[in-house]
PDB file of N, CA and C in Angstrom:
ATOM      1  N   UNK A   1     -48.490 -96.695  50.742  1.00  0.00           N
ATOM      2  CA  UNK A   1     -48.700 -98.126  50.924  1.00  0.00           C
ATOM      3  C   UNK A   1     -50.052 -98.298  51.607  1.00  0.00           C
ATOM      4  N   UNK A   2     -50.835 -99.564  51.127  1.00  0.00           N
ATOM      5  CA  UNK A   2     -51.973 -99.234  51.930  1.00  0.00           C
ATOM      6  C   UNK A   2     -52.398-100.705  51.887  1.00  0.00           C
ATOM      7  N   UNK A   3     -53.173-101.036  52.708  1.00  0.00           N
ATOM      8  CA  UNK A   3     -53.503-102.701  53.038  1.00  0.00           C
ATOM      9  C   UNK A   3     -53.807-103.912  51.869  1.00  0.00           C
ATOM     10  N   UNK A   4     -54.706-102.690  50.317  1.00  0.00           N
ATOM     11  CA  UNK A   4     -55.169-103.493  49.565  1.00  0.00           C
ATOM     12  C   UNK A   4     -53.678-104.213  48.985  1.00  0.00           C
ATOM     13  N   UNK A   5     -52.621-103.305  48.652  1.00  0.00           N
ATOM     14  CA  UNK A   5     -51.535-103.073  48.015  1.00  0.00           C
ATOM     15  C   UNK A   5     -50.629-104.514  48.753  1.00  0.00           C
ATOM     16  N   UNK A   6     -50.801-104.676  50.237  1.00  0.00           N
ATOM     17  CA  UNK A   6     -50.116-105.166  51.450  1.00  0.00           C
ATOM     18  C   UNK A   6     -50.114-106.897  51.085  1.00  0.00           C
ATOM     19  N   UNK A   7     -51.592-106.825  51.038  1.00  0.00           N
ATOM     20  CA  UNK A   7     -52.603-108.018  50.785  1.00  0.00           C
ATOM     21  C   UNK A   7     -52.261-109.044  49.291  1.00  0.00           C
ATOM     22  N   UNK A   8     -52.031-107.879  48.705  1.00  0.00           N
ATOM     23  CA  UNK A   8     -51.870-108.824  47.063  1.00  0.00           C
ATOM     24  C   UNK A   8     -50.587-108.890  47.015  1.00  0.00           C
ATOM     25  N   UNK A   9     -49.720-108.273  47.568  1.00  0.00           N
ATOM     26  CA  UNK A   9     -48.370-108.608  48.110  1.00  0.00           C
ATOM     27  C   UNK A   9     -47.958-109.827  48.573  1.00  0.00           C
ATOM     28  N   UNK A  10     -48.589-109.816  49.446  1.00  0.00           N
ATOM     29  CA  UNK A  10     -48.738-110.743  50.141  1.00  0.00           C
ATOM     30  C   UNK A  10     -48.737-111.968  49.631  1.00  0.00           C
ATOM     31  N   UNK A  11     -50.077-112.479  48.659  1.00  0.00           N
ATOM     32  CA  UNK A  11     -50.513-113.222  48.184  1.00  0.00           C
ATOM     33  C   UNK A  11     -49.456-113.895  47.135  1.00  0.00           C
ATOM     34  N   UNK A  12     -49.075-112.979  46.434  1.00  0.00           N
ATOM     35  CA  UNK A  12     -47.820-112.860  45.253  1.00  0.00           C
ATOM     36  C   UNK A  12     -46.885-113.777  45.922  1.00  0.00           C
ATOM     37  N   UNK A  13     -46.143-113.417  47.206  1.00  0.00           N
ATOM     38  CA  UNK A  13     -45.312-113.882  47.829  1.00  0.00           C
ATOM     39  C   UNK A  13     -45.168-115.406  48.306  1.00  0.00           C
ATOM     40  N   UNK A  14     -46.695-115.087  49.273  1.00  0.00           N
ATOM     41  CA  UNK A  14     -46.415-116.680  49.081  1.00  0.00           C
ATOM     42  C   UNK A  14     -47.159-118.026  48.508  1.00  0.00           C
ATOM     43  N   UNK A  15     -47.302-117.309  47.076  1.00  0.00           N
ATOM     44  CA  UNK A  15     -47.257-118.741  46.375  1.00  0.00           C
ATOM     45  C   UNK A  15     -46.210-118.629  45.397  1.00  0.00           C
ATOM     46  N   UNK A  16     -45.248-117.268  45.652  1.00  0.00           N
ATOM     47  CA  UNK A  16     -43.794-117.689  44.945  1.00  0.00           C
ATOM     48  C   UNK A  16     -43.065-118.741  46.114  1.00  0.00           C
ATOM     49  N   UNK A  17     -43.006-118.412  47.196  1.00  0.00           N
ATOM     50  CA  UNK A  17     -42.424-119.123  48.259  1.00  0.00           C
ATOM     51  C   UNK A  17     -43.087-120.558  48.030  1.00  0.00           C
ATOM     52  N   UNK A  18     -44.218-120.872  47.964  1.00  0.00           N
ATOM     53  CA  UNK A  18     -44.499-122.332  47.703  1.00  0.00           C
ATOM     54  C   UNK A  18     -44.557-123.228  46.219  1.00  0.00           C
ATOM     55  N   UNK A  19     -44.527-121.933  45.311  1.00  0.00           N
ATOM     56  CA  UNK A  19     -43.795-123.177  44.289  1.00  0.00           C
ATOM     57  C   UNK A  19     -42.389-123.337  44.122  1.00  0.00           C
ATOM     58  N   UNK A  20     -41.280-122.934  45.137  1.00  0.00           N
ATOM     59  CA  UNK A  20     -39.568-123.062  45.313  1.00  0.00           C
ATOM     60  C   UNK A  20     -38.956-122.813  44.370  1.00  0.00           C
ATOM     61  N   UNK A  21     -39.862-121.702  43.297  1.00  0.00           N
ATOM     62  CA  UNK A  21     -39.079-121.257  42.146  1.00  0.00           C
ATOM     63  C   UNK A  21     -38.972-119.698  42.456  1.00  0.00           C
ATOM     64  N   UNK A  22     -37.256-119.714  43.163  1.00  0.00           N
ATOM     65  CA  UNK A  22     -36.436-119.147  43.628  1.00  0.00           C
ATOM     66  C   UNK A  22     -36.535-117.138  42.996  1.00  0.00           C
ATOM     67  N   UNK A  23     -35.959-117.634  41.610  1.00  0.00           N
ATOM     68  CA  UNK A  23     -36.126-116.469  40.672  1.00  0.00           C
ATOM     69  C   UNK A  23     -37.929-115.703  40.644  1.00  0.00           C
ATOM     70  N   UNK A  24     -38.396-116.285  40.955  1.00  0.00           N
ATOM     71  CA  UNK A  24     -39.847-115.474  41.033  1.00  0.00           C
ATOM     72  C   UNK A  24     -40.253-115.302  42.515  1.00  0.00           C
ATOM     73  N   UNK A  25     -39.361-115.693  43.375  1.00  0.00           N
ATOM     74  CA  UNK A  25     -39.321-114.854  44.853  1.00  0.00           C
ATOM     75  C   UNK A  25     -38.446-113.742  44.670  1.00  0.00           C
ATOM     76  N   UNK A  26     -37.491-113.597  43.904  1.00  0.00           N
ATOM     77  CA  UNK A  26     -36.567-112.816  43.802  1.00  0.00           C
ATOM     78  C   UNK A  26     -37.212-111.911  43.212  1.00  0.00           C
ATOM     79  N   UNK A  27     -37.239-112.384  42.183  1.00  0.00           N
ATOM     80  CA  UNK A  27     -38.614-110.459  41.789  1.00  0.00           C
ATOM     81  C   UNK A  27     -39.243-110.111  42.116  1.00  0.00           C
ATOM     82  N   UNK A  28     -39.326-109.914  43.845  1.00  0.00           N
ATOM     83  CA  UNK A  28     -40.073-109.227  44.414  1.00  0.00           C
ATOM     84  C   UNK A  28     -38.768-107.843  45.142  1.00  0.00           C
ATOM     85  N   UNK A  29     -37.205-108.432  44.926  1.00  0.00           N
ATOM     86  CA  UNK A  29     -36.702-107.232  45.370  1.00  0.00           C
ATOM     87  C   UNK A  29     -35.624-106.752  44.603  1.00  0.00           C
ATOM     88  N   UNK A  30     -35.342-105.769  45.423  1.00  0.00           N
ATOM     89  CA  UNK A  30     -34.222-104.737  44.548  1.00  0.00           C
ATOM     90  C   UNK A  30     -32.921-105.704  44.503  1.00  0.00           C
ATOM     91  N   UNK A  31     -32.348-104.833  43.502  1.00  0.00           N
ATOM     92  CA  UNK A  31     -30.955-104.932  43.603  1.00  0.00           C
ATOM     93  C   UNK A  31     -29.463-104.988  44.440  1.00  0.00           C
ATOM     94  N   UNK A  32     -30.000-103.881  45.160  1.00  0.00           N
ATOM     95  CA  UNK A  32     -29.787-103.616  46.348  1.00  0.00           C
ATOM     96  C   UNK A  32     -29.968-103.847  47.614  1.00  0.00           C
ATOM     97  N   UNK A  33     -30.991-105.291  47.431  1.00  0.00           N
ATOM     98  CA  UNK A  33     -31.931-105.544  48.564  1.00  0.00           C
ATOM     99  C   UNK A  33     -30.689-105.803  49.773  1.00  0.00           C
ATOM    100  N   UNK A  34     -30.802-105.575  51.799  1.00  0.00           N
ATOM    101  CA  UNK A  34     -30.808-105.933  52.733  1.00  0.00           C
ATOM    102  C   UNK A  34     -31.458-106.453  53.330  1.00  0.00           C
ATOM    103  N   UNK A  35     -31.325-107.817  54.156  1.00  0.00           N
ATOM    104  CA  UNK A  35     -32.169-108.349  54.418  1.00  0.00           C
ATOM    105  C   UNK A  35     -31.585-109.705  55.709  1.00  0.00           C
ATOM    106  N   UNK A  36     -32.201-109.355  57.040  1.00  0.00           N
ATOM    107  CA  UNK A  36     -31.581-110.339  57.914  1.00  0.00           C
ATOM    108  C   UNK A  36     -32.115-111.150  58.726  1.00  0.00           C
ATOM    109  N   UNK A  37     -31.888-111.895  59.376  1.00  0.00           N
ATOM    110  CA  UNK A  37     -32.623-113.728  59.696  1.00  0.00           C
ATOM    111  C   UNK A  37     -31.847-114.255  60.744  1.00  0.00           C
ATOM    112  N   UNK A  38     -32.486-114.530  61.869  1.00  0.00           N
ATOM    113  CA  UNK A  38     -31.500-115.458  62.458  1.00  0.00           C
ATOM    114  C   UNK A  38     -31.378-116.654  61.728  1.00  0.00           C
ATOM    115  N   UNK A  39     -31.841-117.271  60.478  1.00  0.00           N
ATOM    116  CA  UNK A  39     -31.612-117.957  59.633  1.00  0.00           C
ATOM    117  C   UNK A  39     -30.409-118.312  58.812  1.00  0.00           C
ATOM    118  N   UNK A  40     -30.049-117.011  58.518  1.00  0.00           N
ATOM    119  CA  UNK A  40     -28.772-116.701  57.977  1.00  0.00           C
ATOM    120  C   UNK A  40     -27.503-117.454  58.350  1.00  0.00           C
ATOM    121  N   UNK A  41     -27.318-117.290  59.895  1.00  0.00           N
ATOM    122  CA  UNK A  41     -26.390-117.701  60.641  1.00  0.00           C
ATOM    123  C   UNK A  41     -26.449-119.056  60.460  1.00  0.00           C
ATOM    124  N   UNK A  42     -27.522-120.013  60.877  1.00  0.00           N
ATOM    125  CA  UNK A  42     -28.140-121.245  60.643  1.00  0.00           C
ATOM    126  C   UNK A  42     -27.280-121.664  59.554  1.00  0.00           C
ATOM    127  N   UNK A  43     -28.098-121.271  58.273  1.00  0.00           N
ATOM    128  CA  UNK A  43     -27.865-121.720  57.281  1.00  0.00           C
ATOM    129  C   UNK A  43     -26.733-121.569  56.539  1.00  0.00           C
ATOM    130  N   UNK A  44     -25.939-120.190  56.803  1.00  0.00           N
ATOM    131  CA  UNK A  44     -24.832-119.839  56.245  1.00  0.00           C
ATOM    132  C   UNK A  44     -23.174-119.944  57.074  1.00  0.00           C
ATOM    133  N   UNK A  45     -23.568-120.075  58.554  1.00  0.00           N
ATOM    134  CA  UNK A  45     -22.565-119.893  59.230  1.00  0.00           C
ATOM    135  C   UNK A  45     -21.804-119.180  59.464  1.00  0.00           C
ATOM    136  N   UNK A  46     -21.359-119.036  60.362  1.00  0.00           N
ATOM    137  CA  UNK A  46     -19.891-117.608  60.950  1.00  0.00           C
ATOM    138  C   UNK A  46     -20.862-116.680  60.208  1.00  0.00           C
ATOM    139  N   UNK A  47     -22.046-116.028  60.060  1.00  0.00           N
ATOM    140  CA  UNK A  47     -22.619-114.937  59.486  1.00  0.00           C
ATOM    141  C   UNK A  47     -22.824-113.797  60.493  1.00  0.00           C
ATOM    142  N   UNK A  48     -23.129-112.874  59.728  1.00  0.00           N
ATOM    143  CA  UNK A  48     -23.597-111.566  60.881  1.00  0.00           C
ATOM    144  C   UNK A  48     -25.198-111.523  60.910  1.00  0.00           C
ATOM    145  N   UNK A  49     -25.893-112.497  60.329  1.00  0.00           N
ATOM    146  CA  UNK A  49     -27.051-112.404  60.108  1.00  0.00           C
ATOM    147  C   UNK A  49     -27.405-111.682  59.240  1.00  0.00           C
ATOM    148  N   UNK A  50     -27.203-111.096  58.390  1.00  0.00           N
ATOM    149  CA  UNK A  50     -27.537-110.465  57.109  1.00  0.00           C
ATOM    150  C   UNK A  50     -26.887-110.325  55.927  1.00  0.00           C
ATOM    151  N   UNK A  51     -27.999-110.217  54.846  1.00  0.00           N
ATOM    152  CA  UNK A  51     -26.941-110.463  53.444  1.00  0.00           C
ATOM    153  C   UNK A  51     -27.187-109.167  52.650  1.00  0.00           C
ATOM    154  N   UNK A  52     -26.591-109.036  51.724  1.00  0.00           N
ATOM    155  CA  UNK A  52     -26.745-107.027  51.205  1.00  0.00           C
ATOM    156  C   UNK A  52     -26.189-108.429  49.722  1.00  0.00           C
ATOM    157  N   UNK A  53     -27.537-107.612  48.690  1.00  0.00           N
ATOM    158  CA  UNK A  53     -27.837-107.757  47.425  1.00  0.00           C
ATOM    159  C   UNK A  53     -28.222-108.808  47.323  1.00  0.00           C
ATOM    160  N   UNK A  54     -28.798-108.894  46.105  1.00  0.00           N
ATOM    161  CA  UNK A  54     -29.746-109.750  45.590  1.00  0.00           C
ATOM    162  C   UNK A  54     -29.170-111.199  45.369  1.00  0.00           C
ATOM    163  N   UNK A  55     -27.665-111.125  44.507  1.00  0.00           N
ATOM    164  CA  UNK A  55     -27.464-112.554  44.560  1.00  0.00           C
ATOM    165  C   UNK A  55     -26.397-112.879  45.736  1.00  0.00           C
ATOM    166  N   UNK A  56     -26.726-112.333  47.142  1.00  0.00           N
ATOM    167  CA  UNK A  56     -26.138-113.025  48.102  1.00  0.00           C
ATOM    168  C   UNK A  56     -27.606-113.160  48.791  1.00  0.00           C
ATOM    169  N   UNK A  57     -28.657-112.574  49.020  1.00  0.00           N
ATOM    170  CA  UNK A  57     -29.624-113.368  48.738  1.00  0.00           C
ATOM    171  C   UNK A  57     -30.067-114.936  48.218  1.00  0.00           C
ATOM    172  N   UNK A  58     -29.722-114.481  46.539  1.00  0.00           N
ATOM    173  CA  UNK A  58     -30.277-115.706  46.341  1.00  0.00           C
ATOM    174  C   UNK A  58     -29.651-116.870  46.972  1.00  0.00           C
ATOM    175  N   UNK A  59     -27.965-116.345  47.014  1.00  0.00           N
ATOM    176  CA  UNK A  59     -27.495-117.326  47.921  1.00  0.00           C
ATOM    177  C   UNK A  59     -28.074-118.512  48.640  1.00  0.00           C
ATOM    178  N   UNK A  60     -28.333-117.342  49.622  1.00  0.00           N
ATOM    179  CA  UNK A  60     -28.800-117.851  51.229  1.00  0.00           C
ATOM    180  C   UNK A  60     -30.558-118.599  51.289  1.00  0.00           C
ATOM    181  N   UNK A  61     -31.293-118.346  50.470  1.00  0.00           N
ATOM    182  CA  UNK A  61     -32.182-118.892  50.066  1.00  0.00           C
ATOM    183  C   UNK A  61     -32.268-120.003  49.238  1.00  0.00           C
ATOM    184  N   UNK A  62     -31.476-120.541  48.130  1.00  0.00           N
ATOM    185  CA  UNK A  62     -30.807-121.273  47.750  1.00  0.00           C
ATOM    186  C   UNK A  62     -30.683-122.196  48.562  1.00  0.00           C
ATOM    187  N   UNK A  63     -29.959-122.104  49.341  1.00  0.00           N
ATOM    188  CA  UNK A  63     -29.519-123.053  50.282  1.00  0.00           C
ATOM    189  C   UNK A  63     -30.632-123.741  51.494  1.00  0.00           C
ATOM    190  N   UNK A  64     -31.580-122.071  51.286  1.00  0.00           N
ATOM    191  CA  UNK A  64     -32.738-122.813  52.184  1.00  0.00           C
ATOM    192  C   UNK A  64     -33.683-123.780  51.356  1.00  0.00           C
ATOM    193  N   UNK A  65     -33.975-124.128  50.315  1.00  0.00           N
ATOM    194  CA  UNK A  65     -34.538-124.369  49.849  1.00  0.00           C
ATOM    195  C   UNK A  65     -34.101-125.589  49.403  1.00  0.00           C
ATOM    196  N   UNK A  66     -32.585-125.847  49.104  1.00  0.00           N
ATOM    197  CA  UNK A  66     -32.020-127.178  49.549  1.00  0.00           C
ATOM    198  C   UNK A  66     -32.397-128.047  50.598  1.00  0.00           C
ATOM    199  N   UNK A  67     -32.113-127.294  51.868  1.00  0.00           N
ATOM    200  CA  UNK A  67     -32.245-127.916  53.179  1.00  0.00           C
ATOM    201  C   UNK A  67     -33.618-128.191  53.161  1.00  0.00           C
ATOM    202  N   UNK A  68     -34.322-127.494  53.146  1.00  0.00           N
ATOM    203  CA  UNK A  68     -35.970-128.004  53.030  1.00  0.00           C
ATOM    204  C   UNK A  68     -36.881-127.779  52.274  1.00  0.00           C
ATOM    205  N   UNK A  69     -36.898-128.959  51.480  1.00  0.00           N
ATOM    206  CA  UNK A  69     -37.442-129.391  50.458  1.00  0.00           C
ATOM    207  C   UNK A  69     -39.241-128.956  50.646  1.00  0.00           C
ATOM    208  N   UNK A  70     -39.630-129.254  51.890  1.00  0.00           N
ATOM    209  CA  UNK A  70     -40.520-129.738  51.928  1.00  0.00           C
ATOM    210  C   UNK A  70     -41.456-127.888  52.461  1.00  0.00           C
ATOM    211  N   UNK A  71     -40.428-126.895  52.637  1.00  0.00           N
ATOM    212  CA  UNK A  71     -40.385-125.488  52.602  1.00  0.00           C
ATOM    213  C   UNK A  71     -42.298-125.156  51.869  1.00  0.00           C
ATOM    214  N   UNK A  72     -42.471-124.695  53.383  1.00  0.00           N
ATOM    215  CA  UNK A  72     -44.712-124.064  53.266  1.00  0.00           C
ATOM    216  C   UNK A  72     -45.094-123.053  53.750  1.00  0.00           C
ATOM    217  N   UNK A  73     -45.754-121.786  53.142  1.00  0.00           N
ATOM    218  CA  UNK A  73     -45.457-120.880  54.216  1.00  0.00           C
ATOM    219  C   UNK A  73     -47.163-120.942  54.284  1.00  0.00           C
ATOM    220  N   UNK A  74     -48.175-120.755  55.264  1.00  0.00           N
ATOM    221  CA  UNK A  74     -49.155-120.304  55.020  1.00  0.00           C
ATOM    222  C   UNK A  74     -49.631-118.778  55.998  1.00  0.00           C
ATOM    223  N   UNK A  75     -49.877-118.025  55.099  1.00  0.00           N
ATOM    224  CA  UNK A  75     -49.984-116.545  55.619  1.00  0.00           C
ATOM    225  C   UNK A  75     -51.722-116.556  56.681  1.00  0.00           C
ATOM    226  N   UNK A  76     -50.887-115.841  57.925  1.00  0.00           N
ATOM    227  CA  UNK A  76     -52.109-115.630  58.796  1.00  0.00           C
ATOM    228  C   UNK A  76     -52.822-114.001  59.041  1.00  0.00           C
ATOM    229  N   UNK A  77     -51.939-113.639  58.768  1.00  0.00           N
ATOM    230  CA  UNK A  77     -52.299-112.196  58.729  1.00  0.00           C
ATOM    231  C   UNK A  77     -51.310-110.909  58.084  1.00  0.00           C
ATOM    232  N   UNK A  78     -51.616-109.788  57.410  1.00  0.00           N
ATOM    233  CA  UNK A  78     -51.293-109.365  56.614  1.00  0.00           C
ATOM    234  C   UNK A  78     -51.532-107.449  57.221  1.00  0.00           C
ATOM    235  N   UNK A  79     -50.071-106.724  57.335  1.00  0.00           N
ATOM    236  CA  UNK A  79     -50.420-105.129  58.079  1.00  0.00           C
ATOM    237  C   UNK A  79     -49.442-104.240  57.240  1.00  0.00           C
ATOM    238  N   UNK A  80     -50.277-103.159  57.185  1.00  0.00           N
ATOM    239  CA  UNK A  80     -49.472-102.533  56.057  1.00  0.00           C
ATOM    240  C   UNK A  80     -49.012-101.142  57.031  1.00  0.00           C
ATOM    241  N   UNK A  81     -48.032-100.673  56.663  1.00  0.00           N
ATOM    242  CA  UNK A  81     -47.471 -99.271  57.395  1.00  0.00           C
ATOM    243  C   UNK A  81     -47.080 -98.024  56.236  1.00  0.00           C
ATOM    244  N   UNK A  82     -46.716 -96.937  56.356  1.00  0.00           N
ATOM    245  CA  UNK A  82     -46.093 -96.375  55.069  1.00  0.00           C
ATOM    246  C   UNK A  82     -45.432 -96.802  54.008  1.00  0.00           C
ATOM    247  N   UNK A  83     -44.545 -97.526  54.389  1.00  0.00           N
ATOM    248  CA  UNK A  83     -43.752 -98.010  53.469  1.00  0.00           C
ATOM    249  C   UNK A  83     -43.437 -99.776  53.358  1.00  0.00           C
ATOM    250  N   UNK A  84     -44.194-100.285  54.852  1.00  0.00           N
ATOM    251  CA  UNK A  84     -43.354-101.561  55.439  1.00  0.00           C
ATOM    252  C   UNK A  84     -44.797-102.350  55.124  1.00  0.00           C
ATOM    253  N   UNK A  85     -44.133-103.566  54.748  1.00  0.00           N
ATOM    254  CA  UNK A  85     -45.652-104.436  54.683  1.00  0.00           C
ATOM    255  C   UNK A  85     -44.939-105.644  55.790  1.00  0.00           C
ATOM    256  N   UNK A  86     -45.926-106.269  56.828  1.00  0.00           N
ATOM    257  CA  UNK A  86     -45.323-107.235  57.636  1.00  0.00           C
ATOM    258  C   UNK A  86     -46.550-108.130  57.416  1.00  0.00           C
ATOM    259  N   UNK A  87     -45.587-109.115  56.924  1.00  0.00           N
ATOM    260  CA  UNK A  87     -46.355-110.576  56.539  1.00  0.00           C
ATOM    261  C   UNK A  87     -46.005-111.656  58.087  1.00  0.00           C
ATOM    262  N   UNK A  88     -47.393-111.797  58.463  1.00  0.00           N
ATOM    263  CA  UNK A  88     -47.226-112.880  59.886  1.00  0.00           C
ATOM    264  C   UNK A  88     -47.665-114.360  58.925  1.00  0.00           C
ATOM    265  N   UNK A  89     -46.965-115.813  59.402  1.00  0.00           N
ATOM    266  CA  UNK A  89     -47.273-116.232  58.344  1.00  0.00           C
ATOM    267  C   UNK A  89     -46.822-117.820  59.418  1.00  0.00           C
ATOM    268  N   UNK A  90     -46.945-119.057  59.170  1.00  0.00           N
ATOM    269  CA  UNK A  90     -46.814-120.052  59.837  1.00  0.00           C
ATOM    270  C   UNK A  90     -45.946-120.943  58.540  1.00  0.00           C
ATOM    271  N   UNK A  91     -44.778-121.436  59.249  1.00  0.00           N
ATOM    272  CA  UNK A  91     -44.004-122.395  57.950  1.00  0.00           C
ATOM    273  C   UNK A  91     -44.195-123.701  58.271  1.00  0.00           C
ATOM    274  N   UNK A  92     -43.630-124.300  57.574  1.00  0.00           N
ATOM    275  CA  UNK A  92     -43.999-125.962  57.178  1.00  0.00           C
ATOM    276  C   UNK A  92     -43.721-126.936  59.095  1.00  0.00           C
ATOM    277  N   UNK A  93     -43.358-126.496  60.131  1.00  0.00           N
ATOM    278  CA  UNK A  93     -42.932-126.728  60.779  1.00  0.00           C
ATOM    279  C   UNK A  93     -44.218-125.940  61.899  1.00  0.00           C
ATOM    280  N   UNK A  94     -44.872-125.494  61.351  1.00  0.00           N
ATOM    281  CA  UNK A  94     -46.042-124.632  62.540  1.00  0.00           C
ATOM    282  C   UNK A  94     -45.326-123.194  63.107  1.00  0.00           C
ATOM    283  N   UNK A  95     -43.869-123.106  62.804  1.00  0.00           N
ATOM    284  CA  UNK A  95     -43.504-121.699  63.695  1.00  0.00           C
ATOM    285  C   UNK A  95     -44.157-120.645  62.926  1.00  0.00           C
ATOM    286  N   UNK A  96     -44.572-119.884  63.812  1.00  0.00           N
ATOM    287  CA  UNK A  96     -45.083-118.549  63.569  1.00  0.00           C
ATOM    288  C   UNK A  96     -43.640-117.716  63.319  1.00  0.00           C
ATOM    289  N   UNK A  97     -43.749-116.825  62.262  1.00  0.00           N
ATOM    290  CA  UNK A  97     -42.891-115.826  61.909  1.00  0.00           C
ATOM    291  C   UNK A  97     -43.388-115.001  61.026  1.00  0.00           C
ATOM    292  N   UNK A  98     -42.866-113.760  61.369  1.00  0.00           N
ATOM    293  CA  UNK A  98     -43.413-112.133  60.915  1.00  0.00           C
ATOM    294  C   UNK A  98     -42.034-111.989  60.101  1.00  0.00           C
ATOM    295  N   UNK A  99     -42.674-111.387  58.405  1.00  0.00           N
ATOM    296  CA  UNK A  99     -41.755-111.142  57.568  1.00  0.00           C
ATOM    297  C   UNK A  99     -41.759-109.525  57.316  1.00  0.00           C
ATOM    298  N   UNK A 100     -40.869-109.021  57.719  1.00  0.00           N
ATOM    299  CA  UNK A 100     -40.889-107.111  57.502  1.00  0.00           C
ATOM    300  C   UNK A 100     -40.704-106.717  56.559  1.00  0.00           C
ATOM    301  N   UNK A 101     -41.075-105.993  55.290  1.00  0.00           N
ATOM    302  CA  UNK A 101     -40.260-105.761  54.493  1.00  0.00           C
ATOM    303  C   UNK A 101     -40.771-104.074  54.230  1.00  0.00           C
ATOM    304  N   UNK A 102     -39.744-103.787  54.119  1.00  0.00           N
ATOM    305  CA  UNK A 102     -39.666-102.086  53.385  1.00  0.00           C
ATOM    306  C   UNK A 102     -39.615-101.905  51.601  1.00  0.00           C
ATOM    307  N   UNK A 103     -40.374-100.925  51.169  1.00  0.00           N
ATOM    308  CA  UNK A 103     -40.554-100.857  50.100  1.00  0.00           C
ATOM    309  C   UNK A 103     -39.867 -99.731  49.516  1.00  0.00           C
ATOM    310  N   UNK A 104     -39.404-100.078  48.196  1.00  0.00           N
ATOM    311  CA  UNK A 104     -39.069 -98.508  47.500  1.00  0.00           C
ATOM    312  C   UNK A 104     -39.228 -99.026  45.674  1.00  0.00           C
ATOM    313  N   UNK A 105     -40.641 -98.090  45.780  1.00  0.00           N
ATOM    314  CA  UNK A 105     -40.865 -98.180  44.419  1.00  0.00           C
ATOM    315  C   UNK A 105     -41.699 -99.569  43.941  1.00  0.00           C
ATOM    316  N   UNK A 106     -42.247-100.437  45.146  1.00  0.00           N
ATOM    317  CA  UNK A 106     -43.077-101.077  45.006  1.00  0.00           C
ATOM    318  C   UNK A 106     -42.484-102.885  44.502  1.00  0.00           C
ATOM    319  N   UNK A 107     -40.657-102.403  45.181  1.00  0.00           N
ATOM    320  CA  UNK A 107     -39.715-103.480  45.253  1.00  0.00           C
ATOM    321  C   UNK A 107     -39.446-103.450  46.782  1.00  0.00           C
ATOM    322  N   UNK A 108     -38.920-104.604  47.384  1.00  0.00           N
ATOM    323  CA  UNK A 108     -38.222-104.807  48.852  1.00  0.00           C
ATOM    324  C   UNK A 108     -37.157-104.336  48.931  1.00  0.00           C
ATOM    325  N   UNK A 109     -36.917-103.497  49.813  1.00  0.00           N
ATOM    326  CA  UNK A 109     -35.454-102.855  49.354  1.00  0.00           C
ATOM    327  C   UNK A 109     -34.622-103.527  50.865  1.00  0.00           C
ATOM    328  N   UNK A 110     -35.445-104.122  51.940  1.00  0.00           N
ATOM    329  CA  UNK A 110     -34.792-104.026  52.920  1.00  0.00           C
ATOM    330  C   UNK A 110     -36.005-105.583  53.776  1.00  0.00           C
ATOM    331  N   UNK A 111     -35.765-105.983  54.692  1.00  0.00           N
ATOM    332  CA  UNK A 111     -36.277-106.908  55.063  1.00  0.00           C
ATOM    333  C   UNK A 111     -35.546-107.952  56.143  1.00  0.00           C
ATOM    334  N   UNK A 112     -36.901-108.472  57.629  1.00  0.00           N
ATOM    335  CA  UNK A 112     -35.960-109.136  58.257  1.00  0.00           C
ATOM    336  C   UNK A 112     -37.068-110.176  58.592  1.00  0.00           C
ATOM    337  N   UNK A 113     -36.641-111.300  58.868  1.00  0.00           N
ATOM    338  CA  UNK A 113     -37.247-112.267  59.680  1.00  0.00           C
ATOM    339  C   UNK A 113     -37.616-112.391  61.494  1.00  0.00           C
ATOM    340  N   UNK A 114     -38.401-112.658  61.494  1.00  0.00           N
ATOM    341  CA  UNK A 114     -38.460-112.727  63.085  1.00  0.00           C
ATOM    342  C   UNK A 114     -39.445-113.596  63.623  1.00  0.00           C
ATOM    343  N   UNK A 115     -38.889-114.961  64.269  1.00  0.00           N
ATOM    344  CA  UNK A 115     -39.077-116.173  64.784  1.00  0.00           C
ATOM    345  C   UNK A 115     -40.020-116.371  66.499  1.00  0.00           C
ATOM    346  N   UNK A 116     -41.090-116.814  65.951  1.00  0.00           N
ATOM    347  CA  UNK A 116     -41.341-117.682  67.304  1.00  0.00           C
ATOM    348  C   UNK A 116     -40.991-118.714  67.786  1.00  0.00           C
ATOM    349  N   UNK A 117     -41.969-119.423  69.009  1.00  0.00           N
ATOM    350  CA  UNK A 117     -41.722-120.620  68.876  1.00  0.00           C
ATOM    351  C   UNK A 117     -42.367-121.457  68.331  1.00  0.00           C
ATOM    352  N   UNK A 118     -41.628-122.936  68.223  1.00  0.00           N
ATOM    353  CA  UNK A 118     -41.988-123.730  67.144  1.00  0.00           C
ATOM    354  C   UNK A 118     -43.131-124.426  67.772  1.00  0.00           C
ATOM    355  N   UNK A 119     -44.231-124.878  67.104  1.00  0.00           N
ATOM    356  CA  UNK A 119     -45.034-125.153  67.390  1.00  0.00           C
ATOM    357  C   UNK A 119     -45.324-126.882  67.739  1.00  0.00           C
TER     358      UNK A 119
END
């Protein structure tokens, strides 16, 4: 994994995230994908904070994307690790949040959210 790789990742991501067409955020992960949020809980309730596969995923995104319509991410900075690309990124609301994701095979196999404060 390496920064150029991180970067166009990146990029991919979020202007799937800003045109709210769900299925082309989704092809960015596995089948298998894990992936957890204090969001989850939020949005899904009585949750453990995490969802395992893709269409309990889409689920939970689904639903975010209901709730806010108005859903913006704009990316501030972009770090690549062996395998992990962490997207720092500001949403429609000004909070700063860092998106982790682990790779296998150049899909997300694994991934978590992690919240500042709101701005």
């Amino acid at each position: 994994m390496d920064l150029a790789f991180a970067e166009r990742f990146a990029g991919e991501w979020v202007a799937a995230w800003n045109s709210h067409d769900l299925e082309r955020v989704l092809a960015h992960y596995t089948d298998d994908v894990v992936f957890a949020s204090p969001r989850i809980v939020q949005l899904m309730g009585g949750s453990s904070g995490e969802v395992r596969g893709k269409d309990a995923l889409r689920a939970y995104w689904a639903e975010g994307l209901r709730q806010l319509p108005d859903l913006h991410f704009t990316v501030e900075d972009v770090r690549a690790s062996v395998d992990t690309v962490v997207i720092n990124y500001r949403n429609e609301r000004g909070q700063a949040v860092a998106e982790v994701l682990t790779f296998r095979e150049e899909l997300v196999c694994r991934g978590f959210g992690a919240y500042g404060p709101e701005a």
